[in-house]
PDB file of N, CA and C in Angstrom:
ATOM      1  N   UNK A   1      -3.240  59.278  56.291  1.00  0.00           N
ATOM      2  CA  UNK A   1      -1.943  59.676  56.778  1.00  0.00           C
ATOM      3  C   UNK A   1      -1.348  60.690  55.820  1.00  0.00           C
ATOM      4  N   UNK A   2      -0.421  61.771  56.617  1.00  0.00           N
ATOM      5  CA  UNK A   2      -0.068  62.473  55.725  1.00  0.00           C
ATOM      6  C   UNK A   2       1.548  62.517  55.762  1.00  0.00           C
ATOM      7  N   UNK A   3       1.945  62.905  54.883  1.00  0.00           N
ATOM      8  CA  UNK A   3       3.913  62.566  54.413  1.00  0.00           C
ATOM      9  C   UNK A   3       4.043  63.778  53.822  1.00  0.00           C
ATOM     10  N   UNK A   4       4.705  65.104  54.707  1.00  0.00           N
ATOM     11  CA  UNK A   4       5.842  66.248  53.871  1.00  0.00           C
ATOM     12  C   UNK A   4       6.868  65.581  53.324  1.00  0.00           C
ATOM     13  N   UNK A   5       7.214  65.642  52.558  1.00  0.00           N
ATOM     14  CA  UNK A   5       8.482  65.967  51.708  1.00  0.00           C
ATOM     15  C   UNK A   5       9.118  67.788  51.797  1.00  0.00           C
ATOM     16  N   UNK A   6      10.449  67.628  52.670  1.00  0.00           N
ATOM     17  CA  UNK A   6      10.540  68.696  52.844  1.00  0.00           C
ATOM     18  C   UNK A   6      11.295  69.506  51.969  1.00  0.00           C
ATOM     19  N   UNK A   7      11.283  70.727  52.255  1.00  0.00           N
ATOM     20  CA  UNK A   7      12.444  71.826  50.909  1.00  0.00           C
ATOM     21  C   UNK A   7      11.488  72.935  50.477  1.00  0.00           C
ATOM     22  N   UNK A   8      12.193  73.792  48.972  1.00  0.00           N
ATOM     23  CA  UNK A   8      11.507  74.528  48.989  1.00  0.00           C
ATOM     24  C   UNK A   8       9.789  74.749  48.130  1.00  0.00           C
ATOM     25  N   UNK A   9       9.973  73.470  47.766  1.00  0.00           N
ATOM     26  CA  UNK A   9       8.422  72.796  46.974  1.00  0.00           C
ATOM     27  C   UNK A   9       8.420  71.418  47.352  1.00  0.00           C
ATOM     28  N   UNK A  10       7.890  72.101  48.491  1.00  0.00           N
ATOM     29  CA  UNK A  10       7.469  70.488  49.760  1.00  0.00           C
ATOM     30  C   UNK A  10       6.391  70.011  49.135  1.00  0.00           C
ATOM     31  N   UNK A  11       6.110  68.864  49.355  1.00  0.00           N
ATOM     32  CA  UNK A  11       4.807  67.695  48.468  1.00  0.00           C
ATOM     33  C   UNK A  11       3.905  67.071  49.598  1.00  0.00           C
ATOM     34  N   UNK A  12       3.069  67.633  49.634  1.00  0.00           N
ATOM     35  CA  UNK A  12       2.027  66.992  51.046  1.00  0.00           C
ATOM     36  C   UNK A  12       1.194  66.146  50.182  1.00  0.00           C
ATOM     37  N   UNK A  13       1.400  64.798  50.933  1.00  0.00           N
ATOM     38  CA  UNK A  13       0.826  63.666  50.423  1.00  0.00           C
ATOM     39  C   UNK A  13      -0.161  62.848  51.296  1.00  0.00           C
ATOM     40  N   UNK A  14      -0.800  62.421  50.480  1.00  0.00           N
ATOM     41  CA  UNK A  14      -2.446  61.865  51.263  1.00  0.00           C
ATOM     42  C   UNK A  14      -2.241  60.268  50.876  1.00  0.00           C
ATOM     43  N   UNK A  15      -2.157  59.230  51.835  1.00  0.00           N
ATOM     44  CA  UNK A  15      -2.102  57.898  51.580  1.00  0.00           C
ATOM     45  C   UNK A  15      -3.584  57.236  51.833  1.00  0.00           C
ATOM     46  N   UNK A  16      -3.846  56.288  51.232  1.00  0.00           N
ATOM     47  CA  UNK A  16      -5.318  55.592  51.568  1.00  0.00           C
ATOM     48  C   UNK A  16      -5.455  54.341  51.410  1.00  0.00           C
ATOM     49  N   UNK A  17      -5.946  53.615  53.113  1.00  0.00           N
ATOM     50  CA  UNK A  17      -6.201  52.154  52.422  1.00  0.00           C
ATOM     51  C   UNK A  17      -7.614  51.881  52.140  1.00  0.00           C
ATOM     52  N   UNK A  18      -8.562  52.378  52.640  1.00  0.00           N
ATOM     53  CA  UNK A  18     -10.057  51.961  52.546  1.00  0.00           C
ATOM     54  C   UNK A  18     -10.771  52.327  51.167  1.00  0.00           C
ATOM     55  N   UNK A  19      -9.933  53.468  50.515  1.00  0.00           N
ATOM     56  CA  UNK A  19     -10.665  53.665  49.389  1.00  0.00           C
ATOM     57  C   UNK A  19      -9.400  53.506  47.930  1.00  0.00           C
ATOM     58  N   UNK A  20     -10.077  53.562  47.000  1.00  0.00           N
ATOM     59  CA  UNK A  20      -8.935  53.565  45.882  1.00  0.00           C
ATOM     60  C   UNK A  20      -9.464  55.205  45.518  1.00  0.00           C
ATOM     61  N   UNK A  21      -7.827  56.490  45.465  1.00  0.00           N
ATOM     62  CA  UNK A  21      -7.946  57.698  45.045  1.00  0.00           C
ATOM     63  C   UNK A  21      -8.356  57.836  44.075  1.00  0.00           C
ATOM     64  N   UNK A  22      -8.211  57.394  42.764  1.00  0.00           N
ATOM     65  CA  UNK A  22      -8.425  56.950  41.501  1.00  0.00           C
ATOM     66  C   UNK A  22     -10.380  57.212  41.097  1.00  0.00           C
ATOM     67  N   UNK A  23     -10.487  56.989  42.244  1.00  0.00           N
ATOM     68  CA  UNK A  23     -12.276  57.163  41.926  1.00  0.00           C
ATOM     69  C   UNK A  23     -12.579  58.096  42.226  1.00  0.00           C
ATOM     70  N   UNK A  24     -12.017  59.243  43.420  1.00  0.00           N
ATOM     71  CA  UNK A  24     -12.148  60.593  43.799  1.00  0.00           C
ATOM     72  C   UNK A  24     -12.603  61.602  42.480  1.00  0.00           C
ATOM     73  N   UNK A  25     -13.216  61.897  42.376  1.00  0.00           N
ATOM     74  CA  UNK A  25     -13.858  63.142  41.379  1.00  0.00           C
ATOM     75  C   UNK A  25     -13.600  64.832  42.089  1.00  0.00           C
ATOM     76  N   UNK A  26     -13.540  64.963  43.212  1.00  0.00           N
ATOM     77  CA  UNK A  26     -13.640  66.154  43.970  1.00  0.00           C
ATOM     78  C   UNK A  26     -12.508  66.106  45.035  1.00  0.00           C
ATOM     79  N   UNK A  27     -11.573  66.772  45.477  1.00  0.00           N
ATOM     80  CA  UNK A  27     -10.697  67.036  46.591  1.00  0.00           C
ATOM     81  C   UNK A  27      -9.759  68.217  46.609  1.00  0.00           C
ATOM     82  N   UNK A  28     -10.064  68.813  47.486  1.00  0.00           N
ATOM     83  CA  UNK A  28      -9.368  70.183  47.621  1.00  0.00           C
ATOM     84  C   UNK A  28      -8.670  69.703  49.287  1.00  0.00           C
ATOM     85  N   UNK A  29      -7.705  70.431  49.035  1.00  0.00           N
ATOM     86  CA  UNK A  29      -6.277  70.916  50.228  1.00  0.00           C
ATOM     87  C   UNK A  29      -6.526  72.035  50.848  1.00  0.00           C
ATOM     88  N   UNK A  30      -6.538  72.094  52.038  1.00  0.00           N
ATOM     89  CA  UNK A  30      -6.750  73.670  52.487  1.00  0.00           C
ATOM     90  C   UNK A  30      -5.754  73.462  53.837  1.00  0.00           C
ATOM     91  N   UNK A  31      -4.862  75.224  53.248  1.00  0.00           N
ATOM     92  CA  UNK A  31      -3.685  74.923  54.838  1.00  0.00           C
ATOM     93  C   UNK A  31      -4.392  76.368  55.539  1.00  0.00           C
ATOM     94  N   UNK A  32      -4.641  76.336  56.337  1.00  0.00           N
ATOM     95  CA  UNK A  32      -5.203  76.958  57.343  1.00  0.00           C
ATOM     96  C   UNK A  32      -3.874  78.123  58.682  1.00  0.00           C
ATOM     97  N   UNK A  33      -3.712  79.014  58.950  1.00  0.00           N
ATOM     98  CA  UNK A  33      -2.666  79.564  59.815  1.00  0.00           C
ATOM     99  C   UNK A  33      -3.659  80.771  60.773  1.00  0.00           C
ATOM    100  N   UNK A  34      -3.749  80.197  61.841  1.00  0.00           N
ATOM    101  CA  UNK A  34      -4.817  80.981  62.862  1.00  0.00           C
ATOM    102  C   UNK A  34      -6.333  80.836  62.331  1.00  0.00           C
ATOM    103  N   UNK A  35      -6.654  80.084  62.004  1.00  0.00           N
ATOM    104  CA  UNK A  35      -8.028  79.625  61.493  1.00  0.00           C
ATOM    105  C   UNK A  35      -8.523  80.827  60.227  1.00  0.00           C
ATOM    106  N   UNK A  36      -7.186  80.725  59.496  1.00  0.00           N
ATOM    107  CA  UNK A  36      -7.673  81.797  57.970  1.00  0.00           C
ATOM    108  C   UNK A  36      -6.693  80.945  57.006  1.00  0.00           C
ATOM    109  N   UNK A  37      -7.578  80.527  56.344  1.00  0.00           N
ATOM    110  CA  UNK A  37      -7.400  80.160  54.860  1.00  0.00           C
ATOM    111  C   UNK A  37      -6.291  80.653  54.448  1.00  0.00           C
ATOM    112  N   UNK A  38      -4.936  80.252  53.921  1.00  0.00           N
ATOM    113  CA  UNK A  38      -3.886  80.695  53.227  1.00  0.00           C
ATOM    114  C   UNK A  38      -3.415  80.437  52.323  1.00  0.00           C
ATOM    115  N   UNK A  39      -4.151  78.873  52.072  1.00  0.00           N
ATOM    116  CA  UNK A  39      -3.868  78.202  50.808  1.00  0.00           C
ATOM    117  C   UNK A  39      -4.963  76.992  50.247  1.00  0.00           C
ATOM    118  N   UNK A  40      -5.801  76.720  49.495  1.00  0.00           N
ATOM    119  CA  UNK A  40      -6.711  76.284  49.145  1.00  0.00           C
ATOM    120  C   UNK A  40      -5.945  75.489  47.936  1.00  0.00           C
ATOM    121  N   UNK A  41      -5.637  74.088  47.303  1.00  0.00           N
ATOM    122  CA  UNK A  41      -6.000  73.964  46.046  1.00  0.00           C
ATOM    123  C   UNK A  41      -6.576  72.868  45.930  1.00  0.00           C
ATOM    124  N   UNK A  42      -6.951  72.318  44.635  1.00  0.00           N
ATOM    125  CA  UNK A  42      -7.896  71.939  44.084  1.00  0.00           C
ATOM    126  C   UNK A  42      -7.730  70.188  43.517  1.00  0.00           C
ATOM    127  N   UNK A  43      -8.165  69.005  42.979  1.00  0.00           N
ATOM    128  CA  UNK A  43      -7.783  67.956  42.723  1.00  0.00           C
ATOM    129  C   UNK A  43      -7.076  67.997  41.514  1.00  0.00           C
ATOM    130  N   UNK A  44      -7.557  68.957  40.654  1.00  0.00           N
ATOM    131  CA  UNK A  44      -6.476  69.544  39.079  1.00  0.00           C
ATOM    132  C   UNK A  44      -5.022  69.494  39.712  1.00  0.00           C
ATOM    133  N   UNK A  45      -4.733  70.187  40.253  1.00  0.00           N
ATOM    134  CA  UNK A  45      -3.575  70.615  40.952  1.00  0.00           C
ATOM    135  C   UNK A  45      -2.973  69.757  41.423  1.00  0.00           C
ATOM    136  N   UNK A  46      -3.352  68.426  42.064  1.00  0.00           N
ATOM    137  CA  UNK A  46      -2.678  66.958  42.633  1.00  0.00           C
ATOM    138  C   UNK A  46      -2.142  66.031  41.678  1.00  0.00           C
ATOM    139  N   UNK A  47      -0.946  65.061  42.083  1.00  0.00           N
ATOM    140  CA  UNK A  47      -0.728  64.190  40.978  1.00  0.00           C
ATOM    141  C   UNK A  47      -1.720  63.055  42.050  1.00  0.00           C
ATOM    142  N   UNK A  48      -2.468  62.039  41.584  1.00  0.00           N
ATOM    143  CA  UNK A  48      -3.175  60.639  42.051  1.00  0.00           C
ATOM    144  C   UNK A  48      -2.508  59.674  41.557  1.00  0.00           C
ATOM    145  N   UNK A  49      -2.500  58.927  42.517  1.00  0.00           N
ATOM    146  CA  UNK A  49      -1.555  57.468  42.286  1.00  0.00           C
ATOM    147  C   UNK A  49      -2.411  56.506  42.603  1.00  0.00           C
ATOM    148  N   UNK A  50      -2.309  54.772  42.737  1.00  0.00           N
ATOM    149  CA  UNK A  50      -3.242  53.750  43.131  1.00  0.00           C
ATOM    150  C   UNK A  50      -3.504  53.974  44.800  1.00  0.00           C
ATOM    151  N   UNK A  51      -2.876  54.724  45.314  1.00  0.00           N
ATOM    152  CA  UNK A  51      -2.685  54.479  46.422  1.00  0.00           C
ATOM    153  C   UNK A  51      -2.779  56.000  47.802  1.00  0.00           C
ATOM    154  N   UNK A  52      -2.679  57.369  46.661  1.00  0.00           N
ATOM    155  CA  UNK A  52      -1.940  58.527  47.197  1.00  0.00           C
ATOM    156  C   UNK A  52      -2.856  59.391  46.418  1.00  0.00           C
ATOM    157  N   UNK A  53      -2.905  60.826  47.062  1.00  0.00           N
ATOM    158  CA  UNK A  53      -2.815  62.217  46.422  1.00  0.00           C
ATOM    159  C   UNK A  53      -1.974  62.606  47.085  1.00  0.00           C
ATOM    160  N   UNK A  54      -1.403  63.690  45.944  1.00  0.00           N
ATOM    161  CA  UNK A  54      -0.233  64.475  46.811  1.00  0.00           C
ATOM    162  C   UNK A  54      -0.222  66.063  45.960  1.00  0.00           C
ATOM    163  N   UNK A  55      -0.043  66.880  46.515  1.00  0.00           N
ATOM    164  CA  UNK A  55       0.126  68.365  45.914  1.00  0.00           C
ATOM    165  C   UNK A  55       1.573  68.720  46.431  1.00  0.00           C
ATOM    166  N   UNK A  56       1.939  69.586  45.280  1.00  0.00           N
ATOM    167  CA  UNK A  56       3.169  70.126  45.629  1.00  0.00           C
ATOM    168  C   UNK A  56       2.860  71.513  45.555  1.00  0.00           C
ATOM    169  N   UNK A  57       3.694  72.165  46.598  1.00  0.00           N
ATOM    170  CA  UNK A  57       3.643  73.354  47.067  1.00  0.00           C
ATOM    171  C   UNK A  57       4.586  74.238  46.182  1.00  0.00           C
ATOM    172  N   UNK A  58       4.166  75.414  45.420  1.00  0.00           N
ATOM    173  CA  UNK A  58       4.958  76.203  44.612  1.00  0.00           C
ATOM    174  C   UNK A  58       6.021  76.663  45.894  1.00  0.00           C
ATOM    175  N   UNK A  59       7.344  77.357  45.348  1.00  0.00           N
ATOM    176  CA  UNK A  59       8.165  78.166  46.393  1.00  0.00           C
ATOM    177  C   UNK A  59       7.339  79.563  46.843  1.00  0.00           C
ATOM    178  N   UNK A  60       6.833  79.815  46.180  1.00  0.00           N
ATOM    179  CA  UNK A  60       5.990  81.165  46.584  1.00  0.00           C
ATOM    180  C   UNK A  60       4.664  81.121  47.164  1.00  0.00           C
ATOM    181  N   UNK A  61       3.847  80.095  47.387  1.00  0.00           N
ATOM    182  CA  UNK A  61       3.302  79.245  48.313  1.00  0.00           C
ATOM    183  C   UNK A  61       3.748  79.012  49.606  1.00  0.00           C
ATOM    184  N   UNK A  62       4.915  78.149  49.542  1.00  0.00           N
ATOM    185  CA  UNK A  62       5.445  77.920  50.538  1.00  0.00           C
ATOM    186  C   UNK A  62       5.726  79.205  51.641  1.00  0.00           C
ATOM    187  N   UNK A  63       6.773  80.358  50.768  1.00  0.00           N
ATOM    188  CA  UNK A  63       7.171  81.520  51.483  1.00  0.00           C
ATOM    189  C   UNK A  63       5.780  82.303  51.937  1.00  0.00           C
ATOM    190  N   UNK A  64       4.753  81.864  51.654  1.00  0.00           N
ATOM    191  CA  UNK A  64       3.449  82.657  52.073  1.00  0.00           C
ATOM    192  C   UNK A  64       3.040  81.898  53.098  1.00  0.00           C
ATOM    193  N   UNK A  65       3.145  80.511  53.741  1.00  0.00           N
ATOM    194  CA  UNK A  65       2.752  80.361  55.337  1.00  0.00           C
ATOM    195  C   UNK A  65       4.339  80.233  55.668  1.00  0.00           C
ATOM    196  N   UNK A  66       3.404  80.756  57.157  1.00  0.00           N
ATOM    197  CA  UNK A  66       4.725  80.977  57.948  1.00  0.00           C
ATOM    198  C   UNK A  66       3.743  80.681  59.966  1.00  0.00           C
ATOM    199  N   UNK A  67       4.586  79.901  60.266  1.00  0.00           N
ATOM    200  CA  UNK A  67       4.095  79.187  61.730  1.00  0.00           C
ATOM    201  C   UNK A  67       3.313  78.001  61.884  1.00  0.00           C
ATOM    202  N   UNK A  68       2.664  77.565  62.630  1.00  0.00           N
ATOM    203  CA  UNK A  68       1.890  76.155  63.160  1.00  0.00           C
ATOM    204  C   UNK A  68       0.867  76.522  62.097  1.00  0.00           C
ATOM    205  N   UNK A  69       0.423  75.800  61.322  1.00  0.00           N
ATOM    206  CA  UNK A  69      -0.787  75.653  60.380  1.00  0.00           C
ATOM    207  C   UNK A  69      -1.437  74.129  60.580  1.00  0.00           C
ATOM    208  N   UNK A  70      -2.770  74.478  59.849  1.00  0.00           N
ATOM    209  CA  UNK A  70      -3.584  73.453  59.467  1.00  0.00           C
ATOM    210  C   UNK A  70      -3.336  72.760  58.125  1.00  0.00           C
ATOM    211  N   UNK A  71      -3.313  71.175  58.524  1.00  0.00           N
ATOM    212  CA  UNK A  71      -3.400  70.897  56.766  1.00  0.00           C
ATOM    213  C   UNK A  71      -4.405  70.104  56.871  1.00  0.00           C
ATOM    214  N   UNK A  72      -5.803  70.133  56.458  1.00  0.00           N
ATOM    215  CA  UNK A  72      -6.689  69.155  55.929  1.00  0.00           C
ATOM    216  C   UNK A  72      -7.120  69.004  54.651  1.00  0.00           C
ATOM    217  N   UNK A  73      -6.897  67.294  54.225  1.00  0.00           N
ATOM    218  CA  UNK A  73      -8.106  67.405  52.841  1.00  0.00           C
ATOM    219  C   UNK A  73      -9.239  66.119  53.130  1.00  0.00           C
ATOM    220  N   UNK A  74     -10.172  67.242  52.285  1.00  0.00           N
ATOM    221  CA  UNK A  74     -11.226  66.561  52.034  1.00  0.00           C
ATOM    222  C   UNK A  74     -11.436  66.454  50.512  1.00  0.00           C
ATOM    223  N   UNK A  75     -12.463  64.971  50.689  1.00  0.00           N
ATOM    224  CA  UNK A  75     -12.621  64.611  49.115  1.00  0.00           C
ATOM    225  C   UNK A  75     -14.453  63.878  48.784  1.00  0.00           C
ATOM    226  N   UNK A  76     -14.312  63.569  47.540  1.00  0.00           N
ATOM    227  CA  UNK A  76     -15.604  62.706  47.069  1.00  0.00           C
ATOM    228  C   UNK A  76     -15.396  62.102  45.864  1.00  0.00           C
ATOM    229  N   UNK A  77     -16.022  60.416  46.069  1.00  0.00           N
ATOM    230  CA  UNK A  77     -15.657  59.528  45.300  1.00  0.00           C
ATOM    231  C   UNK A  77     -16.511  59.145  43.962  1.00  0.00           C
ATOM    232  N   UNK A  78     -16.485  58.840  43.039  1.00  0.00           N
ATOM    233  CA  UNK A  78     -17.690  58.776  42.119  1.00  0.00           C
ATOM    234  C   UNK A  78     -18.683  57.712  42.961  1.00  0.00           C
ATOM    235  N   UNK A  79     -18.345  56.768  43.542  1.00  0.00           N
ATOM    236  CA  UNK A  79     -19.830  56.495  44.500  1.00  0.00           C
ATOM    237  C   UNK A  79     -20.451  57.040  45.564  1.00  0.00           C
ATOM    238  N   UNK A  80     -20.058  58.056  46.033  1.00  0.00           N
ATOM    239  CA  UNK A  80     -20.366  59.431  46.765  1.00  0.00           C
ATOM    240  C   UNK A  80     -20.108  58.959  48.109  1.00  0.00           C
ATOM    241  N   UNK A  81     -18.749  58.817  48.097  1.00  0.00           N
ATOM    242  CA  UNK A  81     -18.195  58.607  49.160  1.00  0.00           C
ATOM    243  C   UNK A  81     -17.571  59.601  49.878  1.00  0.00           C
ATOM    244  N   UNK A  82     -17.938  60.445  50.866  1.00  0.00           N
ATOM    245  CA  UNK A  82     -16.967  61.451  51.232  1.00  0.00           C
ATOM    246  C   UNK A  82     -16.442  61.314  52.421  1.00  0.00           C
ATOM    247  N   UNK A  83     -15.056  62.350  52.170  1.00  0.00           N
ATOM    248  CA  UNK A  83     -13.962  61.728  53.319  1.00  0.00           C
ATOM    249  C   UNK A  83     -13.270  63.301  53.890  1.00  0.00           C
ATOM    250  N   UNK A  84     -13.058  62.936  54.976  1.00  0.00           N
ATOM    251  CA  UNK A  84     -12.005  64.141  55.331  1.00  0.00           C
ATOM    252  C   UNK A  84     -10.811  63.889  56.044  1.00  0.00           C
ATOM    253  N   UNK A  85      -9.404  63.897  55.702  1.00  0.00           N
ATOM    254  CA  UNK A  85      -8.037  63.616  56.408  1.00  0.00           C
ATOM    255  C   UNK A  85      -8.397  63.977  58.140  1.00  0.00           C
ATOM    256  N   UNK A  86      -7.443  63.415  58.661  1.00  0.00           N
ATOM    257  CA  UNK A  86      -7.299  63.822  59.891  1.00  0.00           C
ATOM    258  C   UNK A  86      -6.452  65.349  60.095  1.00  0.00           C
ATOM    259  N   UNK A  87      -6.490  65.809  61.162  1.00  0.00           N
ATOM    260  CA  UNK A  87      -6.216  67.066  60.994  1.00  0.00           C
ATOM    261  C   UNK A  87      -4.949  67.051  61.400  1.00  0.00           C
ATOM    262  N   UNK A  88      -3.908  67.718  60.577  1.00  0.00           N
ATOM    263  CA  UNK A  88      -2.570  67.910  60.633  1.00  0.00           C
ATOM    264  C   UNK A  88      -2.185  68.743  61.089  1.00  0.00           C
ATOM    265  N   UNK A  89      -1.680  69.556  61.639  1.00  0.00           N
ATOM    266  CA  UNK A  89      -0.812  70.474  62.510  1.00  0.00           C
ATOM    267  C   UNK A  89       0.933  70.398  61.635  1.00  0.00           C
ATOM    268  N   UNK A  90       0.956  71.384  61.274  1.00  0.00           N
ATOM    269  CA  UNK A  90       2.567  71.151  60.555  1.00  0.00           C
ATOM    270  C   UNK A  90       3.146  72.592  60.922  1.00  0.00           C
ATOM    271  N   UNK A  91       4.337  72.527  61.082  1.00  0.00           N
ATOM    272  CA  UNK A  91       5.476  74.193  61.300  1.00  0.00           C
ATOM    273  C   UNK A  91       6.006  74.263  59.994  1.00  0.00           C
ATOM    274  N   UNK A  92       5.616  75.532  59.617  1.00  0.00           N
ATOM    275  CA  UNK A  92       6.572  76.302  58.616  1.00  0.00           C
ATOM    276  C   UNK A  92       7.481  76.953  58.952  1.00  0.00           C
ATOM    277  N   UNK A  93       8.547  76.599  58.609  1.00  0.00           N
ATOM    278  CA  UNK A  93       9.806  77.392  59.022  1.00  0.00           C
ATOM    279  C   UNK A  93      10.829  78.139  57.823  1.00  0.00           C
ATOM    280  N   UNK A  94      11.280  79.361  57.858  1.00  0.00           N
ATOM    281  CA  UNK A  94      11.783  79.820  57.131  1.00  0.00           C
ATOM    282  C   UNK A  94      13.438  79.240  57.578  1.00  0.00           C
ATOM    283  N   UNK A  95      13.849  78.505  56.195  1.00  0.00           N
ATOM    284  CA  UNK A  95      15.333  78.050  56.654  1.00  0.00           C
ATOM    285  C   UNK A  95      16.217  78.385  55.158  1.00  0.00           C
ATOM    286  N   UNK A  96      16.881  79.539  55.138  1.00  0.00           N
ATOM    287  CA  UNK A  96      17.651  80.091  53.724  1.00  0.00           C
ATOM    288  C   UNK A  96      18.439  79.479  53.626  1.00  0.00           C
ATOM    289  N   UNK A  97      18.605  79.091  52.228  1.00  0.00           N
ATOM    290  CA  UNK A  97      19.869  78.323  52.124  1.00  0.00           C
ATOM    291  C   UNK A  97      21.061  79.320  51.664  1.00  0.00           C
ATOM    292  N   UNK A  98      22.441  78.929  52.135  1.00  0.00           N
ATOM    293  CA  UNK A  98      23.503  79.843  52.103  1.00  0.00           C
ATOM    294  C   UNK A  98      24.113  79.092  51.059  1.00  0.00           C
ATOM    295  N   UNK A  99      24.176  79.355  49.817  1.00  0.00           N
ATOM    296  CA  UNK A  99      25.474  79.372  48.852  1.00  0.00           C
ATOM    297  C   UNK A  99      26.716  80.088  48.958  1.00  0.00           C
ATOM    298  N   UNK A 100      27.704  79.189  48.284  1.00  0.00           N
ATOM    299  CA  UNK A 100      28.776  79.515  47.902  1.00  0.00           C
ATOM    300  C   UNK A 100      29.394  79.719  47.312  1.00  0.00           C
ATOM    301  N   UNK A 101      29.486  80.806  45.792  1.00  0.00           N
ATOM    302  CA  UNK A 101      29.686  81.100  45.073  1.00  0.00           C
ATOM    303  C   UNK A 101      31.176  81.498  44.868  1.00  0.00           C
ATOM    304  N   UNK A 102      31.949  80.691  43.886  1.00  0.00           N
ATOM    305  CA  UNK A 102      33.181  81.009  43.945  1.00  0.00           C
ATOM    306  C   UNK A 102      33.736  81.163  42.429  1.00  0.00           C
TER     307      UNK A 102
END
């Protein structure tokens, strides 16, 4: 299952009950927009929890997709277990925030 956290360094998070993340050695993120690669990263790049991976999206990341995208990850476990998320469909939307400077 996957969980945005929304804003402008949204956190796409990977939950798991069948395996513990913790043993994962290998997993990359790839967001996909018209079937081209726009954003790739890597398991360095994730925080892992007992339970979760999750990557957070830089703001300049973010401002680089724009419309219906792909989010899948795939991974591999030190007992060579490999896995691939279900495939996500998510909207990027450009929403500016208006300050008020007084």
């Amino acid at each position: 299952m996957i969980e945005i956290v929304k804003g402008t360094t949204p956190t796409l998070q990977f939950t798991f009950d069948s395996i513990d993340p913790t043993t994962i050695t290998t997993a990359i993120l790839t967001i996909k927009c018209r079937n081209t690669i726009v954003l790739r990263k890597e398991l360095s790049e994730a925080t892992v929890t007992s339970n979760a991976i999750s990557w957070v999206l830089t703001q300049a990341e973010t401002l680089g997709i724009n419309g219906l995208t792909e989010v899948v990850a795939n991974w591999l476990t030190t007992g060579g277990v490999r896995g691939v998320s279900k495939r996500t469909d998510v909207r990027f939307t450009s929403n500016p925030i208006e300050e008020v400077i007084s």
